[in-house]
N, C-alpha and C. Protein backbone atom coordinates (compact mmCIF):
# COMPACT_ATOMS: atom_id res chain seq x y z
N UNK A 1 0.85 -1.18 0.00
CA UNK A 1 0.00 0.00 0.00
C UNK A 1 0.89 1.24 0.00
N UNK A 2 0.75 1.90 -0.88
CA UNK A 2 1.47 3.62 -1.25
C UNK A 2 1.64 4.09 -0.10
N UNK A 3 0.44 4.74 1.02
CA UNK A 3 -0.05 5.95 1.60
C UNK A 3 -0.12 5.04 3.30
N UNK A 4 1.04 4.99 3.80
CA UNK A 4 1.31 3.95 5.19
C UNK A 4 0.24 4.51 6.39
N UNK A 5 -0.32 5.66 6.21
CA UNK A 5 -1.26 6.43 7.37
C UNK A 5 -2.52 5.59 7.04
N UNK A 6 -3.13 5.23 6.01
CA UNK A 6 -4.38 4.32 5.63
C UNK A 6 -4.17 3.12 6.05
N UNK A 7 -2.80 2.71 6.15
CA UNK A 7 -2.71 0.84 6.09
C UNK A 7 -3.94 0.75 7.63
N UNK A 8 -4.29 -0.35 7.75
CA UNK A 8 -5.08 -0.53 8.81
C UNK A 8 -4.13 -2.57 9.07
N UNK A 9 -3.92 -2.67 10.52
CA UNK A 9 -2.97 -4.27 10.30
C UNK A 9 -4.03 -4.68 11.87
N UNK A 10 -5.03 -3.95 12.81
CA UNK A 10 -5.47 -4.26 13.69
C UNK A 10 -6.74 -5.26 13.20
N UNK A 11 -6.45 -6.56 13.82
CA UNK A 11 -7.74 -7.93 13.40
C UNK A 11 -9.04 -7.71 13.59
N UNK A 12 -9.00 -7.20 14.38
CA UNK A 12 -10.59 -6.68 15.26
C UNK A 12 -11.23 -5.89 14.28
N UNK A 13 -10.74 -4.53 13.89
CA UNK A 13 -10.70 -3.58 13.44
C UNK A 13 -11.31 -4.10 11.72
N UNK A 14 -10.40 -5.18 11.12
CA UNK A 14 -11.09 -5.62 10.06
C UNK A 14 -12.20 -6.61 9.85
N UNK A 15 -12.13 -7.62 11.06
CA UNK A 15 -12.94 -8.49 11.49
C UNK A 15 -15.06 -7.52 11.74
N UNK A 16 -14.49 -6.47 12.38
CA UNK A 16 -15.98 -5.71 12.59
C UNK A 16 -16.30 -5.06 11.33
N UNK A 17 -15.28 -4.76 10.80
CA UNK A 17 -15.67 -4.09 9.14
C UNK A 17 -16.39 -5.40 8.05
N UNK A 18 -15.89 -6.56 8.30
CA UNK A 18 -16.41 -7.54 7.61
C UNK A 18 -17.74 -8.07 7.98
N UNK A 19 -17.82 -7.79 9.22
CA UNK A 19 -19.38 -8.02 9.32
C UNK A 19 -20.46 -7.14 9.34
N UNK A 20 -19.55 -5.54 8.87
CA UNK A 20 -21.00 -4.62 8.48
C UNK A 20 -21.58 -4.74 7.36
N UNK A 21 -20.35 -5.23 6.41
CA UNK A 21 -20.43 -5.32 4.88
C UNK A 21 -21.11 -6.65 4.52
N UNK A 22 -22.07 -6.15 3.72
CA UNK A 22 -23.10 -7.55 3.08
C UNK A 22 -22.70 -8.22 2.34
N UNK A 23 -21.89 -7.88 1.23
CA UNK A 23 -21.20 -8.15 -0.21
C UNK A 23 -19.87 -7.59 -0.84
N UNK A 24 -19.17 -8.59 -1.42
CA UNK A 24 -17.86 -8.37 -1.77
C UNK A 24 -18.06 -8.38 -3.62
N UNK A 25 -16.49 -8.50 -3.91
CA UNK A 25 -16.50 -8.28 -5.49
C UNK A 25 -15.66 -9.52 -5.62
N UNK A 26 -15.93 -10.67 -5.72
CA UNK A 26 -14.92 -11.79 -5.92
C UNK A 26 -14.38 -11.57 -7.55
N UNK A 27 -13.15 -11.52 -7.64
CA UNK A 27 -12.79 -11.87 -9.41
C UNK A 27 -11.34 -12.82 -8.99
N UNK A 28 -11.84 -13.48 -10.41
CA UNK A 28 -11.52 -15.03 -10.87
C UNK A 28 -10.93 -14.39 -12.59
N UNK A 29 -10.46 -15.63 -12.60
CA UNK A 29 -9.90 -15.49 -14.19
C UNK A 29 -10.97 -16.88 -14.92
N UNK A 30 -11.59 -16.11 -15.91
CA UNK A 30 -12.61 -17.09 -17.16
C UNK A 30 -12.18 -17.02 -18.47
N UNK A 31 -11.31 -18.26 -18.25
CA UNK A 31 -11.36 -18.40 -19.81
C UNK A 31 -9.95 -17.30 -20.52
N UNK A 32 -9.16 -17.44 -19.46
CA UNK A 32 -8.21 -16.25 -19.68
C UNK A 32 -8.55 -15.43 -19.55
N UNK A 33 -9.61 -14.30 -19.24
CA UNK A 33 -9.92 -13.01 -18.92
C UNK A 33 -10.64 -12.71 -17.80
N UNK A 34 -9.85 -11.69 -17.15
CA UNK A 34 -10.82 -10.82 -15.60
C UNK A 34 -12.15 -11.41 -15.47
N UNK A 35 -12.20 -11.39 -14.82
CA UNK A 35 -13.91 -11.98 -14.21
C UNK A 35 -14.15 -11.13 -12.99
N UNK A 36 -15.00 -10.97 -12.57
CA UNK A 36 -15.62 -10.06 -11.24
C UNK A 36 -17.07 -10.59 -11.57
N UNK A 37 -17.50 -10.41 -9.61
CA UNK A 37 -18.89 -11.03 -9.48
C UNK A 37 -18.94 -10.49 -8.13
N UNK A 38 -20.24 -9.91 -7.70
CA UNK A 38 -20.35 -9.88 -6.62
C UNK A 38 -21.33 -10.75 -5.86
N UNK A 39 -20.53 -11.03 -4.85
CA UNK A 39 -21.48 -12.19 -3.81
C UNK A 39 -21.50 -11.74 -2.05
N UNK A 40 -22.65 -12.00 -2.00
CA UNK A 40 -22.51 -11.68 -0.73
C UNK A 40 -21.65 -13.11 0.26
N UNK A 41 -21.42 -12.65 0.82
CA UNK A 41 -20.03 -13.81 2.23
C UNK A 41 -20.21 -13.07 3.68
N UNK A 42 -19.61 -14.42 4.24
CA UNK A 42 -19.29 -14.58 5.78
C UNK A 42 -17.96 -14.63 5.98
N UNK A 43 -17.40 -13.95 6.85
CA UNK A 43 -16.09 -14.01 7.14
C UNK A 43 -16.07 -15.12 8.64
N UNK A 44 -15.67 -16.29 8.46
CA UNK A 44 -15.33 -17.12 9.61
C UNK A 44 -14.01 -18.00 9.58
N UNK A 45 -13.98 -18.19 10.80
CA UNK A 45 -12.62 -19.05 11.20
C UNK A 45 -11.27 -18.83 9.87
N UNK A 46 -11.10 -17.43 10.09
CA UNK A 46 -10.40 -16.54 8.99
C UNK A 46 -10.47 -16.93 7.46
N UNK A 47 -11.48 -16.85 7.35
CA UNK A 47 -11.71 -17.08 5.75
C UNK A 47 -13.01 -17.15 5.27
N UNK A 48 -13.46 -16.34 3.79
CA UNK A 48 -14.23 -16.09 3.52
C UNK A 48 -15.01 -17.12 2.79
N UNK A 49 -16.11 -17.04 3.17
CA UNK A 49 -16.98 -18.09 2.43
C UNK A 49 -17.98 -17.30 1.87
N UNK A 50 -18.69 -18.19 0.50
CA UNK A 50 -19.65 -17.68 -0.67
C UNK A 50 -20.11 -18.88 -0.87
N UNK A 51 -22.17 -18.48 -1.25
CA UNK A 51 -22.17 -19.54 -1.51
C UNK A 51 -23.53 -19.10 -2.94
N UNK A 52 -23.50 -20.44 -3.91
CA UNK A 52 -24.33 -19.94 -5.11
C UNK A 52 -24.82 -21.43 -5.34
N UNK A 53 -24.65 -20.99 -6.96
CA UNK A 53 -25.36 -22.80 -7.23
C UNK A 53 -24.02 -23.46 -7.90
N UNK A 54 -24.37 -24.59 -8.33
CA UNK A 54 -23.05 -25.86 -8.77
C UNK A 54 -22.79 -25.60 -9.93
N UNK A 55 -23.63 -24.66 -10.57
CA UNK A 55 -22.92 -24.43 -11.79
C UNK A 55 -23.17 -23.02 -12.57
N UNK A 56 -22.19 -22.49 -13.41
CA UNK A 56 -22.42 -21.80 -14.23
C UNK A 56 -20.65 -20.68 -13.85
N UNK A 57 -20.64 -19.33 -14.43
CA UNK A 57 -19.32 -19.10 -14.82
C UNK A 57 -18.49 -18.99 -13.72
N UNK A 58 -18.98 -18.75 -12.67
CA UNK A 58 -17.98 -18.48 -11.37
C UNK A 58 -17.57 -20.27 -11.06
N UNK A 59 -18.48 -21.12 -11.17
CA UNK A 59 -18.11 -21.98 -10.81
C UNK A 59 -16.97 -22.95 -11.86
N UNK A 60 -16.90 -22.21 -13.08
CA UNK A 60 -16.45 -22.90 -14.31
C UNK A 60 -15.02 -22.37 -13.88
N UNK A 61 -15.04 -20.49 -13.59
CA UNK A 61 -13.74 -19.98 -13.47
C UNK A 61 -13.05 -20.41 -12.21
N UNK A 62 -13.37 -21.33 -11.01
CA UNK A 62 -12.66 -22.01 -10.13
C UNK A 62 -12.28 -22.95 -10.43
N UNK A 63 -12.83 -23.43 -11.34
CA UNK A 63 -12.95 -24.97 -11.50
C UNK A 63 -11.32 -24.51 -12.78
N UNK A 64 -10.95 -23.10 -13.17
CA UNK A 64 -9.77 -23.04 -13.84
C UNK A 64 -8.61 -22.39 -13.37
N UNK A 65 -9.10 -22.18 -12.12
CA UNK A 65 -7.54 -21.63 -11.35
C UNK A 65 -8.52 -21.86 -10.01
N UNK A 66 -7.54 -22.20 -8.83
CA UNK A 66 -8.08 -21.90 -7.72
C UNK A 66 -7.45 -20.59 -6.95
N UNK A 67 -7.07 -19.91 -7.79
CA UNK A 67 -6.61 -18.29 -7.06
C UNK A 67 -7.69 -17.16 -7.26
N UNK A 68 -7.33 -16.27 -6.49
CA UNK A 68 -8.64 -15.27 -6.75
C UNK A 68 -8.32 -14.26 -5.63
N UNK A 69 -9.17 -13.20 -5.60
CA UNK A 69 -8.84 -12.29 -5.14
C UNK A 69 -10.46 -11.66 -4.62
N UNK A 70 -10.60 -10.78 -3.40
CA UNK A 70 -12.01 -10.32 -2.99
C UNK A 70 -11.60 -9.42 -2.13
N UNK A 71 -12.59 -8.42 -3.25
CA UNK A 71 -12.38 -6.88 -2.37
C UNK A 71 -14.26 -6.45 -1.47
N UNK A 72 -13.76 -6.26 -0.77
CA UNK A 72 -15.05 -5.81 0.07
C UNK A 72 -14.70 -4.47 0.63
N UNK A 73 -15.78 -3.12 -0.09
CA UNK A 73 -15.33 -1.67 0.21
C UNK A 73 -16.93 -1.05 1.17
N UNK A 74 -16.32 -0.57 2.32
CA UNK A 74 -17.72 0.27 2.85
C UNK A 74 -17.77 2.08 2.47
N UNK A 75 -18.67 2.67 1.77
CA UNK A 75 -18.03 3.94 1.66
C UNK A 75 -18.99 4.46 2.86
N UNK A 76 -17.82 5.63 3.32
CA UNK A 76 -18.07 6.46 3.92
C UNK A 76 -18.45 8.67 3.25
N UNK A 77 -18.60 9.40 3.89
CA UNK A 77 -19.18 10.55 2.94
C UNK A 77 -18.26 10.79 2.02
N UNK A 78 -18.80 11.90 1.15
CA UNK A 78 -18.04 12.41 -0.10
C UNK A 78 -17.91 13.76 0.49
N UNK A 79 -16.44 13.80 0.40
CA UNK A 79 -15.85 15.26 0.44
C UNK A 79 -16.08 16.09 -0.21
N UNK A 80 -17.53 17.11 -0.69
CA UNK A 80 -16.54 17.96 -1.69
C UNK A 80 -15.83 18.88 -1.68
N UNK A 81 -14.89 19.41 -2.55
CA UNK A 81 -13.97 20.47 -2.81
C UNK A 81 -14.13 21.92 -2.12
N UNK A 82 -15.35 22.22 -1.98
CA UNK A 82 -15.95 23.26 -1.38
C UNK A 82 -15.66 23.23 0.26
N UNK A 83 -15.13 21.88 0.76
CA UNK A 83 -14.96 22.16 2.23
C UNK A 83 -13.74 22.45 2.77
N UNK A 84 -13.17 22.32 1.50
CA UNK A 84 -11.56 23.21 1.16
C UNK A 84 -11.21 24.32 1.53
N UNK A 85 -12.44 25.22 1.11
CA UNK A 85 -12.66 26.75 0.95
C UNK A 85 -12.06 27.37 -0.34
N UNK A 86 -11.74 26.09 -1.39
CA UNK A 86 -11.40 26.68 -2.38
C UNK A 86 -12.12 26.64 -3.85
N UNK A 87 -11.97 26.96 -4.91
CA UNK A 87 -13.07 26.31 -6.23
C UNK A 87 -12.68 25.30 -7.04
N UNK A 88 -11.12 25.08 -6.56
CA UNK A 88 -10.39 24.12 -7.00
C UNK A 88 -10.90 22.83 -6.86
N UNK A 89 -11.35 22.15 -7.98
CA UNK A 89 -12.17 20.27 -7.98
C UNK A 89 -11.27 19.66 -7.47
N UNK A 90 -9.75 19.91 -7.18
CA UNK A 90 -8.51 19.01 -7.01
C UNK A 90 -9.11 17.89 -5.57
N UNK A 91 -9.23 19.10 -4.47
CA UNK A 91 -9.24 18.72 -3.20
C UNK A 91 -10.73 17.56 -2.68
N UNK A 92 -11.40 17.35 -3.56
CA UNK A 92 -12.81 16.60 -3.51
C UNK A 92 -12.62 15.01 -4.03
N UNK A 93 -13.36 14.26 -2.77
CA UNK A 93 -12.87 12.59 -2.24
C UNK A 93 -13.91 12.26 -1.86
N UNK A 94 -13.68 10.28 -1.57
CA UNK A 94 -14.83 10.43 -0.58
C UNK A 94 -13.60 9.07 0.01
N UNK A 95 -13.98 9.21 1.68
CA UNK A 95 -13.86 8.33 2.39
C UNK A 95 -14.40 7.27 2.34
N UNK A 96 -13.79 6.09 2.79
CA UNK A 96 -13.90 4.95 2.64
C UNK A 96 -13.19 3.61 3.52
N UNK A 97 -13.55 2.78 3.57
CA UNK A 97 -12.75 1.81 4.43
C UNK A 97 -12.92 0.48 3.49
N UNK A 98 -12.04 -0.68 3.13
CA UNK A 98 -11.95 -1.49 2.46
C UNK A 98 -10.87 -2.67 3.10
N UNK A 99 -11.10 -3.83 2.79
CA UNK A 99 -10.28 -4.98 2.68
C UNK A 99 -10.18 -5.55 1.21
N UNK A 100 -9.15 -6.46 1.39
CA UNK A 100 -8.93 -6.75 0.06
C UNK A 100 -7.78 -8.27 0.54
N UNK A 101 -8.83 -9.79 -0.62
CA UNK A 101 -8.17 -10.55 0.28
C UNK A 101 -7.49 -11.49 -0.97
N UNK A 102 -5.96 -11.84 -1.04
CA UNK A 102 -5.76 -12.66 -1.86
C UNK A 102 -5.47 -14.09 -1.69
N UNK A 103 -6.03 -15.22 -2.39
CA UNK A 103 -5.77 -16.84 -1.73
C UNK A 103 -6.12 -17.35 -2.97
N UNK A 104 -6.61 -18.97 -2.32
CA UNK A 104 -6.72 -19.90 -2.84
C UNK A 104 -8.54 -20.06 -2.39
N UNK A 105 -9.21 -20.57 -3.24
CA UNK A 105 -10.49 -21.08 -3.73
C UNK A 105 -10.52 -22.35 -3.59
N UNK A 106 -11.68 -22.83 -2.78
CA UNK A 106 -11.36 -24.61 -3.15
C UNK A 106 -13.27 -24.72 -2.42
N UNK A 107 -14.01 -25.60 -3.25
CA UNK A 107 -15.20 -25.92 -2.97
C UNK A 107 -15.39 -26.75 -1.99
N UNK A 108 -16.59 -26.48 -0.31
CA UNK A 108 -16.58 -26.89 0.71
C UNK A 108 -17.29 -28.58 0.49
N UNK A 109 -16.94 -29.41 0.42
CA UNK A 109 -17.71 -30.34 0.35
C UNK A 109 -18.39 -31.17 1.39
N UNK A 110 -18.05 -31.22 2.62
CA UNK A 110 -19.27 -31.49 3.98
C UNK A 110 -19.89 -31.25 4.45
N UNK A 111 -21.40 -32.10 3.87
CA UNK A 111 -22.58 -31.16 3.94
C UNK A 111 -22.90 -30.49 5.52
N UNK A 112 -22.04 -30.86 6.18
CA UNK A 112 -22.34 -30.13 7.69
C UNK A 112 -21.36 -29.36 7.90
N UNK A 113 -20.52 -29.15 7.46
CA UNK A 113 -19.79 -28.25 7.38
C UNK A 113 -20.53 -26.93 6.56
N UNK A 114 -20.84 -27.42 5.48
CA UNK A 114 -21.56 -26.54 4.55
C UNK A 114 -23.08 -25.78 5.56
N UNK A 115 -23.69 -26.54 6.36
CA UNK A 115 -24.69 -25.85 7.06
C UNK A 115 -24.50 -25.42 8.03
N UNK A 116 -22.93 -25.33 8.36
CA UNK A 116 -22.11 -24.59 9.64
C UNK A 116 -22.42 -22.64 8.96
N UNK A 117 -21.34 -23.34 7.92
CA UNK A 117 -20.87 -21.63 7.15
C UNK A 117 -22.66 -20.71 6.68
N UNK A 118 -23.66 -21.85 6.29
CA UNK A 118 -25.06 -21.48 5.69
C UNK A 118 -25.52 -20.29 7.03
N UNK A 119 -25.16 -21.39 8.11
CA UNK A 119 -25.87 -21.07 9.27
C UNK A 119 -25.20 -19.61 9.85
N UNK A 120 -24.08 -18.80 9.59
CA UNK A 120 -23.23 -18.03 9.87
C UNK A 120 -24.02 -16.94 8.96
N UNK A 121 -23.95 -17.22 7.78
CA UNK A 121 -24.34 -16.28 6.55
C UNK A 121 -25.60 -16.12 7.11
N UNK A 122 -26.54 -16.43 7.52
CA UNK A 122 -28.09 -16.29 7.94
C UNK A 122 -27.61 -15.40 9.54
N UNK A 123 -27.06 -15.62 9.97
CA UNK A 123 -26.84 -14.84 11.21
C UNK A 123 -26.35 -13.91 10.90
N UNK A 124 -25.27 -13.33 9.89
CA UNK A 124 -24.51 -11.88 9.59
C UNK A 124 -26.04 -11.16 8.84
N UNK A 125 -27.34 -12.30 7.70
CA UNK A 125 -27.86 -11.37 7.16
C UNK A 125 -29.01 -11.41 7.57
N UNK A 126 -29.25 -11.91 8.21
CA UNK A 126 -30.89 -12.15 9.80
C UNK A 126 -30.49 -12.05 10.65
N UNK A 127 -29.79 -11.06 11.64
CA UNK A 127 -29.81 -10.82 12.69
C UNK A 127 -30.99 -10.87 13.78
N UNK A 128 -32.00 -10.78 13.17
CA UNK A 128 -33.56 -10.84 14.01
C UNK A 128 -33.98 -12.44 14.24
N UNK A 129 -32.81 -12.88 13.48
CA UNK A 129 -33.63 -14.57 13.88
C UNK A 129 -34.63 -15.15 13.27
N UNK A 130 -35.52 -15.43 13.99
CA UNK A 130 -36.78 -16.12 12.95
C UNK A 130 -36.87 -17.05 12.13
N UNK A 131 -35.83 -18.12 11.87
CA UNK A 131 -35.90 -19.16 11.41
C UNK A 131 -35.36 -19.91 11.94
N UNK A 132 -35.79 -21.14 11.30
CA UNK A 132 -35.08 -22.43 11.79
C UNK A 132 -33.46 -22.86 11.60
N UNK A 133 -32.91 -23.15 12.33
CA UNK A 133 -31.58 -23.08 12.19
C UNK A 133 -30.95 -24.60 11.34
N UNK A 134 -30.11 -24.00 10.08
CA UNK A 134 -30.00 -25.31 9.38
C UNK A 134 -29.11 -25.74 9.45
N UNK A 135 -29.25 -27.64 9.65
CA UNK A 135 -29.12 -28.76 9.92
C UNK A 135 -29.52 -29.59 8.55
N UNK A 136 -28.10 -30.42 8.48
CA UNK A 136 -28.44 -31.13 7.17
C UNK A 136 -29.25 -32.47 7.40
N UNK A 137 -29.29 -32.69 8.88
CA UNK A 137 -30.14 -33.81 9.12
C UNK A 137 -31.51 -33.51 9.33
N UNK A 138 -32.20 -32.31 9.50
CA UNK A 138 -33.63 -31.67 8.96
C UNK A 138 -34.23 -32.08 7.73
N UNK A 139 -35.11 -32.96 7.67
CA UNK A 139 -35.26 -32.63 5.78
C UNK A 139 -35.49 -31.57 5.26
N UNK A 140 -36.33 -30.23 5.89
CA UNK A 140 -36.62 -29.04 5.28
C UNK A 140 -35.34 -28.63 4.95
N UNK A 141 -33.81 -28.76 5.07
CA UNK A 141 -32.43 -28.34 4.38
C UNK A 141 -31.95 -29.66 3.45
N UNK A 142 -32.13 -30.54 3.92
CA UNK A 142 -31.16 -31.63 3.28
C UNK A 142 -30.90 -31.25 2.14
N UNK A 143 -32.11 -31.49 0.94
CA UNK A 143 -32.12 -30.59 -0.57
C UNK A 143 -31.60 -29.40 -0.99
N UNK A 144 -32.09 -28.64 -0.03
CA UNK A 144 -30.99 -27.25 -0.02
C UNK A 144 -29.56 -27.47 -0.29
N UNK A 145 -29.10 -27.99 1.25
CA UNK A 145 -27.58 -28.18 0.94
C UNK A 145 -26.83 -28.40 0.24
N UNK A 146 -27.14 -30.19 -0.47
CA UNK A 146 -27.02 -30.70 -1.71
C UNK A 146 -27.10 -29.80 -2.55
N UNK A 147 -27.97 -28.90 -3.02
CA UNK A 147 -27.58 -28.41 -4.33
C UNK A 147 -26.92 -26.79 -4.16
N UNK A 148 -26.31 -26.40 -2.74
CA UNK A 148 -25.93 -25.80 -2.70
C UNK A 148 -24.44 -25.57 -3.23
N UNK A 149 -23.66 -24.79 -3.67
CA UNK A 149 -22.02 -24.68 -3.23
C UNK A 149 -21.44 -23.71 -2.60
N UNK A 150 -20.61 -24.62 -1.90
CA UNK A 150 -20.38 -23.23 -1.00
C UNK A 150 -18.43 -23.09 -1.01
N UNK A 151 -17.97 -21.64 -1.30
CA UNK A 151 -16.90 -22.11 -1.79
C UNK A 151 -16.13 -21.10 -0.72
N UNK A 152 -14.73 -21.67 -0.38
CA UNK A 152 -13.96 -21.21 0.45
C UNK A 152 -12.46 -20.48 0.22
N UNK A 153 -12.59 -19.37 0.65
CA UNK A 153 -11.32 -18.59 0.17
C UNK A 153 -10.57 -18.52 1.41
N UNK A 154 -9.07 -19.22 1.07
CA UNK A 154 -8.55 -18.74 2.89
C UNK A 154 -7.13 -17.46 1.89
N UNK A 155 -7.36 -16.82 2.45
CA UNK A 155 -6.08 -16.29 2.28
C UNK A 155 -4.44 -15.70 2.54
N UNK A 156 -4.26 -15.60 1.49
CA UNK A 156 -2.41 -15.81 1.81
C UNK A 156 -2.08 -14.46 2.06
N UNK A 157 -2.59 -13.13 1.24
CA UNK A 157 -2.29 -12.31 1.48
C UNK A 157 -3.80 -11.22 2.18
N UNK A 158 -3.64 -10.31 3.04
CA UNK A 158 -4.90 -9.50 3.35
C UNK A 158 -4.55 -7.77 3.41
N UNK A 159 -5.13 -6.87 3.22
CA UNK A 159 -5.12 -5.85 3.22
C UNK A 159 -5.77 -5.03 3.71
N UNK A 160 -5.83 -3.98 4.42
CA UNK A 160 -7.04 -3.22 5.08
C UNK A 160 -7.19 -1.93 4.55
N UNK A 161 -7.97 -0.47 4.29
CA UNK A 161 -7.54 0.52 4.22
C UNK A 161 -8.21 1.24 4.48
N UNK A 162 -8.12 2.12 5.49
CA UNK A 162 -9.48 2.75 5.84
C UNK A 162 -8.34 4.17 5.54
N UNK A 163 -9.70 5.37 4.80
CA UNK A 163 -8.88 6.63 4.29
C UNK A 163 -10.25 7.20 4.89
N UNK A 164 -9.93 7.96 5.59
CA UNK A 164 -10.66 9.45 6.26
C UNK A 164 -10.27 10.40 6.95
N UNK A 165 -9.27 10.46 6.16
CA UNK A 165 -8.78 11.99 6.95
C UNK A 165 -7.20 11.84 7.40
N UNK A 166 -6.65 10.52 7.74
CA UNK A 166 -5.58 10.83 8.35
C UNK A 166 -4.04 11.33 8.23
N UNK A 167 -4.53 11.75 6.90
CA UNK A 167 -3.84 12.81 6.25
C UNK A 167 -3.71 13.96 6.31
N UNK A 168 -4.77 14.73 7.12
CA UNK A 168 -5.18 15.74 7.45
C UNK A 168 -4.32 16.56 8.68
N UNK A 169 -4.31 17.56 8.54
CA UNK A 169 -4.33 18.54 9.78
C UNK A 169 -4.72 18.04 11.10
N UNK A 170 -4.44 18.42 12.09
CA UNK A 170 -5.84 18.86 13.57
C UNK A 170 -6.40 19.24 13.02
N UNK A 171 -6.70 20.81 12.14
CA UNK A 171 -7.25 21.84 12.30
C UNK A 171 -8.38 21.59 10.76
N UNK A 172 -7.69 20.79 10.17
CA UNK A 172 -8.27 20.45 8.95
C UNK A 172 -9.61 19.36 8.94
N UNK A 173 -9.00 18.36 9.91
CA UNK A 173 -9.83 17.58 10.45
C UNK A 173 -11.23 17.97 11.10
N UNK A 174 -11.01 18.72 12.02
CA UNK A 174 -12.17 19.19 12.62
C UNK A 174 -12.81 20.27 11.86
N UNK A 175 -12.18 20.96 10.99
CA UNK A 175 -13.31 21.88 9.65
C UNK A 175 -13.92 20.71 9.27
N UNK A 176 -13.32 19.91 8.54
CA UNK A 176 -14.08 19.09 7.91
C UNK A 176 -15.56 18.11 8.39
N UNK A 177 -15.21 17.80 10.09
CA UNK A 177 -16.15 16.94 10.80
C UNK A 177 -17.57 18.03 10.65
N UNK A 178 -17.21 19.77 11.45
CA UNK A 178 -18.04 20.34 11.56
C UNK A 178 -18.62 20.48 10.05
N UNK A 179 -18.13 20.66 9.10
CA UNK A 179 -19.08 20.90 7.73
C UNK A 179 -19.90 19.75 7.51
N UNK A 180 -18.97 18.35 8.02
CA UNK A 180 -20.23 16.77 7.62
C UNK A 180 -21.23 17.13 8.52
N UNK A 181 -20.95 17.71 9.87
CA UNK A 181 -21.95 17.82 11.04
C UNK A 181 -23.37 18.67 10.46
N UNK A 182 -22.51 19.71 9.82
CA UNK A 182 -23.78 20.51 9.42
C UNK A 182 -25.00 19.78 8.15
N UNK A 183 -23.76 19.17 7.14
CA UNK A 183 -24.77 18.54 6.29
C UNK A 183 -25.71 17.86 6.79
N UNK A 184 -25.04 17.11 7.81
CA UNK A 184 -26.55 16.25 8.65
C UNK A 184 -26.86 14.79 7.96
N UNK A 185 -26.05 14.71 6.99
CA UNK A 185 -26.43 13.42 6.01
C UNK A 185 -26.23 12.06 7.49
N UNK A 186 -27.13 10.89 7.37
CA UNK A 186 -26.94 9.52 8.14
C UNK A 186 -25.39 8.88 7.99
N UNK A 187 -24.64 8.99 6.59
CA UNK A 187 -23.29 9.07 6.98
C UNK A 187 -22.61 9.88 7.06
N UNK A 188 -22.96 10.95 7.59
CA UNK A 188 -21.94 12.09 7.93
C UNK A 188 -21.70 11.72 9.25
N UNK A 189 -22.68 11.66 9.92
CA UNK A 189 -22.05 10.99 11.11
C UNK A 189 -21.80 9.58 11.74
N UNK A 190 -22.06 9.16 10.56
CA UNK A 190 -21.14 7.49 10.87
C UNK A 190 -19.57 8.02 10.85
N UNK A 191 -19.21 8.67 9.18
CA UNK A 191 -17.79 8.84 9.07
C UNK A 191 -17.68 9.90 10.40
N UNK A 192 -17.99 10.92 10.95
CA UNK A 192 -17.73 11.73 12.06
C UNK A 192 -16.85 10.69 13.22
N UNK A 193 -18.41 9.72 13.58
CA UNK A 193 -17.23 8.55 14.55
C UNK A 193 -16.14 8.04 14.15
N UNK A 194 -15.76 7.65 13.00
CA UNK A 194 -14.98 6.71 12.24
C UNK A 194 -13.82 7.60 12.40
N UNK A 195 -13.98 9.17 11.85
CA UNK A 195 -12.66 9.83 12.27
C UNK A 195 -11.95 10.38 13.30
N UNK A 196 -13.30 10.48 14.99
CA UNK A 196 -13.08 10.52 15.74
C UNK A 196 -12.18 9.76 16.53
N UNK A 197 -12.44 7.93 15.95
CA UNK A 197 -12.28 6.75 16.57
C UNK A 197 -10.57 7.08 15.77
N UNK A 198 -10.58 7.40 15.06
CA UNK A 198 -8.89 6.98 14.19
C UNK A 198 -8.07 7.86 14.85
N UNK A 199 -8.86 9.21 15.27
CA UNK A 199 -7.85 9.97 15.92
C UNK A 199 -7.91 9.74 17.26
N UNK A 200 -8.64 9.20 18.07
CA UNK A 200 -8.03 8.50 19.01
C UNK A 200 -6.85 7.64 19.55
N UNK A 201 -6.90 6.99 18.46
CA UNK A 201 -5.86 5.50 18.01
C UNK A 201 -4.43 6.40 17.50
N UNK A 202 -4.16 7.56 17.35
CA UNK A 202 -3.01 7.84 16.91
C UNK A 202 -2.61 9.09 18.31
């Protein structure tokens, strides 16, 4: 990573970012060329899991390399240029926080294993509960499972980057919080904490 004030290397720190985020951008190579797909995943027992059906191009492009790569980005507000105080477009961004994970791909094949990771993914995207918890020895899943796939990325390399500000001034910093403050936008003051919390940490 270029810009060493963004690197983010704290586990926790990426671990809670992975479970705000619903969906990643998995790309694969098809057929000799870039591939990208987005899927939603669970981040467990350090490694990301996805799951779809048994066939078609994502499953063709594993089935031709098991390497791959998955970026998962949360944005935070858009800066504009105007909070600069200048007319110059140069100075206008938007914050953001991201991981980015590189490994190996390899398809989960135990079906209880497979309704371990199912059962994870239903808890990161039902938090309210309300269903039955799946078990491949249920018949209402058995069928499910089976024609489920569920595929596992552990990776070799990981990356974090959260950019909001810490590039900034004191003095720059806090213009900037008070102008998100005023906009009032629902992430103005998510990113507000986010840059509060970073300048804590330094």
């Amino acid at each position: 990573m270029r810009r060493n004030e963004f690197d983010i290397q704290d586990k926790q720190t990426i671990t809670n970012l992975l479970s705000e985020c619903e969906y990643g951008t998995l790309s694969l190579i098809s057929q000799g060329k870039p591939y990208g797909v987005a899927v939603n995943f669970v981040w467990h027992n350090d490694r990301v899991f996805i799951h779809g059906a048994k066939e078609g191009r994502k499953v063709d492009a594993i089935k031709e390399s098991h390497l791959g790569s998955f970026l998962v980005v949360k944005p935070y507000s858009i800066i504009p240029s105007y909070f600069s105080q200048t007319l110059a477009a140069c100075p206008a961004t938007q914050f953001f926080a991201s991981v980015h994970f590189e490994g190996v791909i390899k398809e989960l094949k135990i079906p209880e294993a497979k309704a371990i990771v199912l059962n994870k993914l239903m808890e990161k995207l039902q938090k309210e509960g309300n269903y039955e918890p799946i078990a491949y020895k249920k018949p209402m899943y058995t069928t499910m499972i089976d024609k489920t796939a569920i595929f596992e990325l552990t990776p070799n390399h990981i990356s974090c980057k959260i950019k909001a500000g810490q590039n900034l001034s004191h003095e720059k910093k806090e213009t900037f919080m008070k102008k998100l403050e005023e906009r009032g936008e629902s992430i103005d003051s998510k990113t507000i904490e986010l840059m509060q919390m970073l300048q804590q940490e330094t």
